[in-house]
C-alpha atoms as a PDB file:
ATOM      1  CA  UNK A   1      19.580  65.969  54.345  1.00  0.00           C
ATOM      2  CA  UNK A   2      22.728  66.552  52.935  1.00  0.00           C
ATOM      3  CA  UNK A   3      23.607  68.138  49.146  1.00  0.00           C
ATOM      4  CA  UNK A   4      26.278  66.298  47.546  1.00  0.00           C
ATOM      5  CA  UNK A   5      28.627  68.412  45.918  1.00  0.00           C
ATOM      6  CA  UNK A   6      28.963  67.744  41.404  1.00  0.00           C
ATOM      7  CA  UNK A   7      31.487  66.278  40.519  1.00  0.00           C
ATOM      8  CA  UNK A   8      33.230  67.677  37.256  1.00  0.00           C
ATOM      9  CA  UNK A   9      36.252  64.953  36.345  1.00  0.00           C
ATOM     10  CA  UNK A  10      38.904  66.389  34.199  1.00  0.00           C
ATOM     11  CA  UNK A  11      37.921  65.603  30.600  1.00  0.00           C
ATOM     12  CA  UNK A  12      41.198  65.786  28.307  1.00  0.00           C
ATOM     13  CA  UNK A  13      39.020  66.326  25.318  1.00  0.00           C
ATOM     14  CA  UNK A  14      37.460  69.458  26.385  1.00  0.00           C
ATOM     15  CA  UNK A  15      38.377  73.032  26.025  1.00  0.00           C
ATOM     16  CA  UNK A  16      37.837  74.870  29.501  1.00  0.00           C
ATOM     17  CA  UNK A  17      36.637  78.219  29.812  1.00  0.00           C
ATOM     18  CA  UNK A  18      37.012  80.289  32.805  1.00  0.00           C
ATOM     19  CA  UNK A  19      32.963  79.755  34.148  1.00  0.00           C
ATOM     20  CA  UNK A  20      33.548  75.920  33.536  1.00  0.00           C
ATOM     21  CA  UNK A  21      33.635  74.014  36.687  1.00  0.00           C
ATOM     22  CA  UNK A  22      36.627  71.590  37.427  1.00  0.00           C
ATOM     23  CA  UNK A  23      36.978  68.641  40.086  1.00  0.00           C
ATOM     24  CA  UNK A  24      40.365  68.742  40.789  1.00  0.00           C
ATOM     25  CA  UNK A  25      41.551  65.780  43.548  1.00  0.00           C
ATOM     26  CA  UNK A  26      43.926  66.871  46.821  1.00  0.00           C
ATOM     27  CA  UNK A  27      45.279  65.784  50.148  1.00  0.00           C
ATOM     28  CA  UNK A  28      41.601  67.032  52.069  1.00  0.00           C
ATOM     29  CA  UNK A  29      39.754  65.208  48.965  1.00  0.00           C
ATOM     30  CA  UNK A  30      38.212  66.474  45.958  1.00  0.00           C
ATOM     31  CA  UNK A  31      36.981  70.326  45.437  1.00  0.00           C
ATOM     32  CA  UNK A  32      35.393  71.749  42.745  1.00  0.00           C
ATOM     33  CA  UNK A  33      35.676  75.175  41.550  1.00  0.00           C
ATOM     34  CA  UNK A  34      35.178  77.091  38.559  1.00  0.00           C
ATOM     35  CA  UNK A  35      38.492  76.998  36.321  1.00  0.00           C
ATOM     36  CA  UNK A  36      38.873  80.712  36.601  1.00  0.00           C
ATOM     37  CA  UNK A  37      39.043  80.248  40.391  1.00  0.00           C
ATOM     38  CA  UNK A  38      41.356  77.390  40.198  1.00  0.00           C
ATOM     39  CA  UNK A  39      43.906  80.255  38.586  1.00  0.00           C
ATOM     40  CA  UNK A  40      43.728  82.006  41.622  1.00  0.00           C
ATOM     41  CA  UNK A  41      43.161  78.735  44.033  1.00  0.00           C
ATOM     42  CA  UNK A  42      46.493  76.817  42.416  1.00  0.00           C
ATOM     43  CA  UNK A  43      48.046  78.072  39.171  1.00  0.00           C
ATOM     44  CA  UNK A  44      50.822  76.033  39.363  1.00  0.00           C
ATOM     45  CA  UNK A  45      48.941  72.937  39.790  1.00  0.00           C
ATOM     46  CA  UNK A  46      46.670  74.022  36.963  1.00  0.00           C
ATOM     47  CA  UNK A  47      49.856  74.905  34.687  1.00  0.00           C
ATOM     48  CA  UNK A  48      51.466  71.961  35.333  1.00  0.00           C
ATOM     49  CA  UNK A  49      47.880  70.260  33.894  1.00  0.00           C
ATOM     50  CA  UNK A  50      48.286  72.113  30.982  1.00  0.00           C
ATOM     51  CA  UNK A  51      51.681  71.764  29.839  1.00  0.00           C
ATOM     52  CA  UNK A  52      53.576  69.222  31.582  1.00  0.00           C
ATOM     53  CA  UNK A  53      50.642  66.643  31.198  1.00  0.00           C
ATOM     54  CA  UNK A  54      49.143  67.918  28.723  1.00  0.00           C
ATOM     55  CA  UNK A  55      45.581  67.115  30.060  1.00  0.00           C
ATOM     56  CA  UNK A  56      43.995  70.164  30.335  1.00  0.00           C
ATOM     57  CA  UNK A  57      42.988  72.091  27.287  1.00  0.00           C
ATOM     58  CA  UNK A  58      41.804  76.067  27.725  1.00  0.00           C
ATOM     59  CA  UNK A  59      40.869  78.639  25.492  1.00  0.00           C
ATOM     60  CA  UNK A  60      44.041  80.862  24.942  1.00  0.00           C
ATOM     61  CA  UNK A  61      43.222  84.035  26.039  1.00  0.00           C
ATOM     62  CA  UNK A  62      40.065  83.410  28.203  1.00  0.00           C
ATOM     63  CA  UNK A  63      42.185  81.082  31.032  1.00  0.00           C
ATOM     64  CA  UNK A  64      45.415  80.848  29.582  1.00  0.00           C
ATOM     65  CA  UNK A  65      46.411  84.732  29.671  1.00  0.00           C
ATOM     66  CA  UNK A  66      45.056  85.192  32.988  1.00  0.00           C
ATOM     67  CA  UNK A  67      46.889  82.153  34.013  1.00  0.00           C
ATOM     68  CA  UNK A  68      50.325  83.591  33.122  1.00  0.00           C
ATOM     69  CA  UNK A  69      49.449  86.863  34.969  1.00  0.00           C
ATOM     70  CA  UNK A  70      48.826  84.696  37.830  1.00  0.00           C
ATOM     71  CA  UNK A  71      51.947  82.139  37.819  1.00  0.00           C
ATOM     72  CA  UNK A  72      54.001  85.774  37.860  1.00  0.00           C
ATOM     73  CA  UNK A  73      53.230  86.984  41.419  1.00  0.00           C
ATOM     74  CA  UNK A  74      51.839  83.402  43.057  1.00  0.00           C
ATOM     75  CA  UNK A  75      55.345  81.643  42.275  1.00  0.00           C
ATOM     76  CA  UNK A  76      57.959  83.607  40.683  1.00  0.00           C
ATOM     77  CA  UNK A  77      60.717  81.108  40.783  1.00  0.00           C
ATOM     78  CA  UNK A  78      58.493  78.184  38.960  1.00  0.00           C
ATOM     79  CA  UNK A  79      57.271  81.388  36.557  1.00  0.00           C
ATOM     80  CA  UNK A  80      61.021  81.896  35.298  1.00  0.00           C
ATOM     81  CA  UNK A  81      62.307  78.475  34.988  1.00  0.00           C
ATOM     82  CA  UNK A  82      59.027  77.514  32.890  1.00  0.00           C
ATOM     83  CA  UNK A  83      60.086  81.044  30.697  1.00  0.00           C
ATOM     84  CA  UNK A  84      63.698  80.823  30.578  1.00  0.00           C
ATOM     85  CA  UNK A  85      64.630  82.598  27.465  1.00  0.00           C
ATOM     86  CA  UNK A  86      61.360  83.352  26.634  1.00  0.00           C
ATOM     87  CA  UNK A  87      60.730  85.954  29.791  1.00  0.00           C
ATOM     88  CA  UNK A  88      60.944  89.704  28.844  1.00  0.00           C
ATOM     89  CA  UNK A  89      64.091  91.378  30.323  1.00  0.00           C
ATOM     90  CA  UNK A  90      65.726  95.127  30.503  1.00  0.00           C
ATOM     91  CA  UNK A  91      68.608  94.398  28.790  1.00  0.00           C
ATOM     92  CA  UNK A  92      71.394  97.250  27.881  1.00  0.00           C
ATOM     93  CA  UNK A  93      70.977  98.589  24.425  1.00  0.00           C
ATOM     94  CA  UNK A  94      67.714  97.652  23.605  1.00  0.00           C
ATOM     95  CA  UNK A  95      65.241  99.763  25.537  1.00  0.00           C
ATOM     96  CA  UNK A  96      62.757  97.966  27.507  1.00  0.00           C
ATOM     97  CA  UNK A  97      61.348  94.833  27.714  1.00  0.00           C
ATOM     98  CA  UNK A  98      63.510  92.302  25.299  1.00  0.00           C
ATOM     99  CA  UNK A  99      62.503  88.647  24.828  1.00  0.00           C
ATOM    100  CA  UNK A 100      66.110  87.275  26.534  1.00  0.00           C
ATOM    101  CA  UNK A 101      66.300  84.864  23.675  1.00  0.00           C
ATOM    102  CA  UNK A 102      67.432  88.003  21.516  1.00  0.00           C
ATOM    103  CA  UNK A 103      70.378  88.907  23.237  1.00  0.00           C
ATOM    104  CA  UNK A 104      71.310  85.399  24.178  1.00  0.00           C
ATOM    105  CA  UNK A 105      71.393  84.769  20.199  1.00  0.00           C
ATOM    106  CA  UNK A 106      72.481  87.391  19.048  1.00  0.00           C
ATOM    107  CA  UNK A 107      75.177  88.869  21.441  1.00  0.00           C
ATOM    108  CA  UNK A 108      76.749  85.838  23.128  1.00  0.00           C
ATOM    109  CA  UNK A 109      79.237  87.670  25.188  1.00  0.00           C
ATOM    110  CA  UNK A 110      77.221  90.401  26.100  1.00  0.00           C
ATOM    111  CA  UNK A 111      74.031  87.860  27.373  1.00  0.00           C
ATOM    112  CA  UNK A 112      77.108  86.526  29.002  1.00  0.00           C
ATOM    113  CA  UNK A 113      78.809  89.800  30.800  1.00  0.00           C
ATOM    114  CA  UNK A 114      74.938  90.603  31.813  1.00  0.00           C
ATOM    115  CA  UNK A 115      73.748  87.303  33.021  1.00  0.00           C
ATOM    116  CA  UNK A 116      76.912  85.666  35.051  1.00  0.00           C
ATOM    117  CA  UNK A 117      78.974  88.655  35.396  1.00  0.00           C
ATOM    118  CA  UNK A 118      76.875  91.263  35.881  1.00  0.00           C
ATOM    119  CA  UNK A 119      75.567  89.335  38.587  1.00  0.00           C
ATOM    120  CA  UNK A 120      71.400  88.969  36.860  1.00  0.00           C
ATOM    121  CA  UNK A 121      71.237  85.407  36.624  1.00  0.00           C
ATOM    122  CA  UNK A 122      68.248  85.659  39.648  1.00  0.00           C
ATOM    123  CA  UNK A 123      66.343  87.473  36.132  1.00  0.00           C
ATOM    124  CA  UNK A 124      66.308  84.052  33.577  1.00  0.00           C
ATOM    125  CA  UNK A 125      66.644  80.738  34.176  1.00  0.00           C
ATOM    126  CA  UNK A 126      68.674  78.997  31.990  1.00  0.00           C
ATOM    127  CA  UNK A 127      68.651  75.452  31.885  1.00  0.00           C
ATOM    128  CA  UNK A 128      72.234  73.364  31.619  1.00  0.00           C
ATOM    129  CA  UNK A 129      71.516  72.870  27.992  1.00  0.00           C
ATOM    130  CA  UNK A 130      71.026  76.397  27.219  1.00  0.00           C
ATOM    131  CA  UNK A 131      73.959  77.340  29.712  1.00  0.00           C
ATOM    132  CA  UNK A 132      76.472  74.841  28.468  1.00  0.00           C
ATOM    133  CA  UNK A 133      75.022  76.559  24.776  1.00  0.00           C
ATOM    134  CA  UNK A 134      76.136  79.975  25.836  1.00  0.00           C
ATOM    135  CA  UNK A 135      79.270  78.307  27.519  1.00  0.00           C
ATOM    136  CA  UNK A 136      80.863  77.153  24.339  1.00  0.00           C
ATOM    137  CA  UNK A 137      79.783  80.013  22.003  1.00  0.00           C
ATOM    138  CA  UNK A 138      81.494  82.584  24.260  1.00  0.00           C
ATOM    139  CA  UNK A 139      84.835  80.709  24.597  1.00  0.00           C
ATOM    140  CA  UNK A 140      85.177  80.285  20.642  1.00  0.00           C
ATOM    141  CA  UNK A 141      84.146  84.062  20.491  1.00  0.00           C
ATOM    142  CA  UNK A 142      86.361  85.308  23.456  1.00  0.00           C
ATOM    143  CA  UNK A 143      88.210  82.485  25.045  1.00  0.00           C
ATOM    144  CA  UNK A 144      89.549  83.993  28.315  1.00  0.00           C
ATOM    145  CA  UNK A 145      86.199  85.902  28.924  1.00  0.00           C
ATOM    146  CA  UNK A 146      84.720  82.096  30.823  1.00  0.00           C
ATOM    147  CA  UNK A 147      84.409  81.979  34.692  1.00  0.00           C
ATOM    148  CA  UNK A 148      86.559  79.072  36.762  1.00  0.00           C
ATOM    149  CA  UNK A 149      83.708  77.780  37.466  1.00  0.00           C
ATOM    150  CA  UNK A 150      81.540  78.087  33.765  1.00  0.00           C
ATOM    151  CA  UNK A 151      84.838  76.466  32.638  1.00  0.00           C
ATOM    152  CA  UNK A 152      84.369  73.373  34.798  1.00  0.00           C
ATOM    153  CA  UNK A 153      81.311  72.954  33.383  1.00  0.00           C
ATOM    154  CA  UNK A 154      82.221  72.735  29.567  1.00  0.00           C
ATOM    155  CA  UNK A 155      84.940  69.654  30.847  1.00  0.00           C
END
């Protein structure tokens, strides 16, 4: 005799705990785990369910905090594009652990000298919007200060 396994369908008007179980499809089928070991399992995938789709709701700090923990060290890459100016960063003069958005905002040219100068763009992602952004504030603040190649950009 064989035990079929539950099946627990992704239902958009639920809020998922960590001991709720989750059917999740795949290329080798379906599987069901409990959400909490879907964070270890995928965290991308689940991510992606939660804020690109938007069809997974989960309690804030019961999945969602674990989840960023997890998205850190499983895929840093995908971790710092989703952050961008939101990631914490050493930057000089303030200590440790600035929100990058700070410096971006309020320092222009210095965000600048730190993130394509000094060589740390591997630390945020910035997105072409947000580049181009920091692009044409630095050359009204300090016109010859733009890269060749930051200038192409702004044409």
């Amino acid at each position: 005799m064989v035990m079929e396994e539950n099946i627990y369908p992704l239902d958009s008007e639920k809020t998922y705990y960590s001991m709720d179980y989750l059917t999740l499809e795949d290329e080798n089928g379906s599987k069901t785990l409990r959400v909490g070991a879907w964070l270890n399992e995928d965290p991308v995938r689940i991510h992606k369910l939660i804020i690109r789709e938007k069809i997974l709701q989960v309690d804030e700090s019961e999945v969602m905090s674990p989840l960023m923990s997890k998205l850190r060290r499983a895929d840093p890459d995908y971790f710092k594009r989703f952050m961008g100016l939101s990631l914490v960063i050493d930057f000089p003069g303030y200590g440790t652990g600035i929100v990058a958005r700070i410096p971006y905002e309020n320092d222009p040219v210095g965000f600048y000298k730190w993130w394509r100068k000094g060589k740390h763009e591997d630390k945020v992602h910035l997105s072409l919007g947000w580049q181009v952004k920091l692009f044409q504030t630095v050359a009204r603040m300090e016109p010859g200060m733009l890269l060749k190649k930051d200038l192409e950009i702004l044409k």
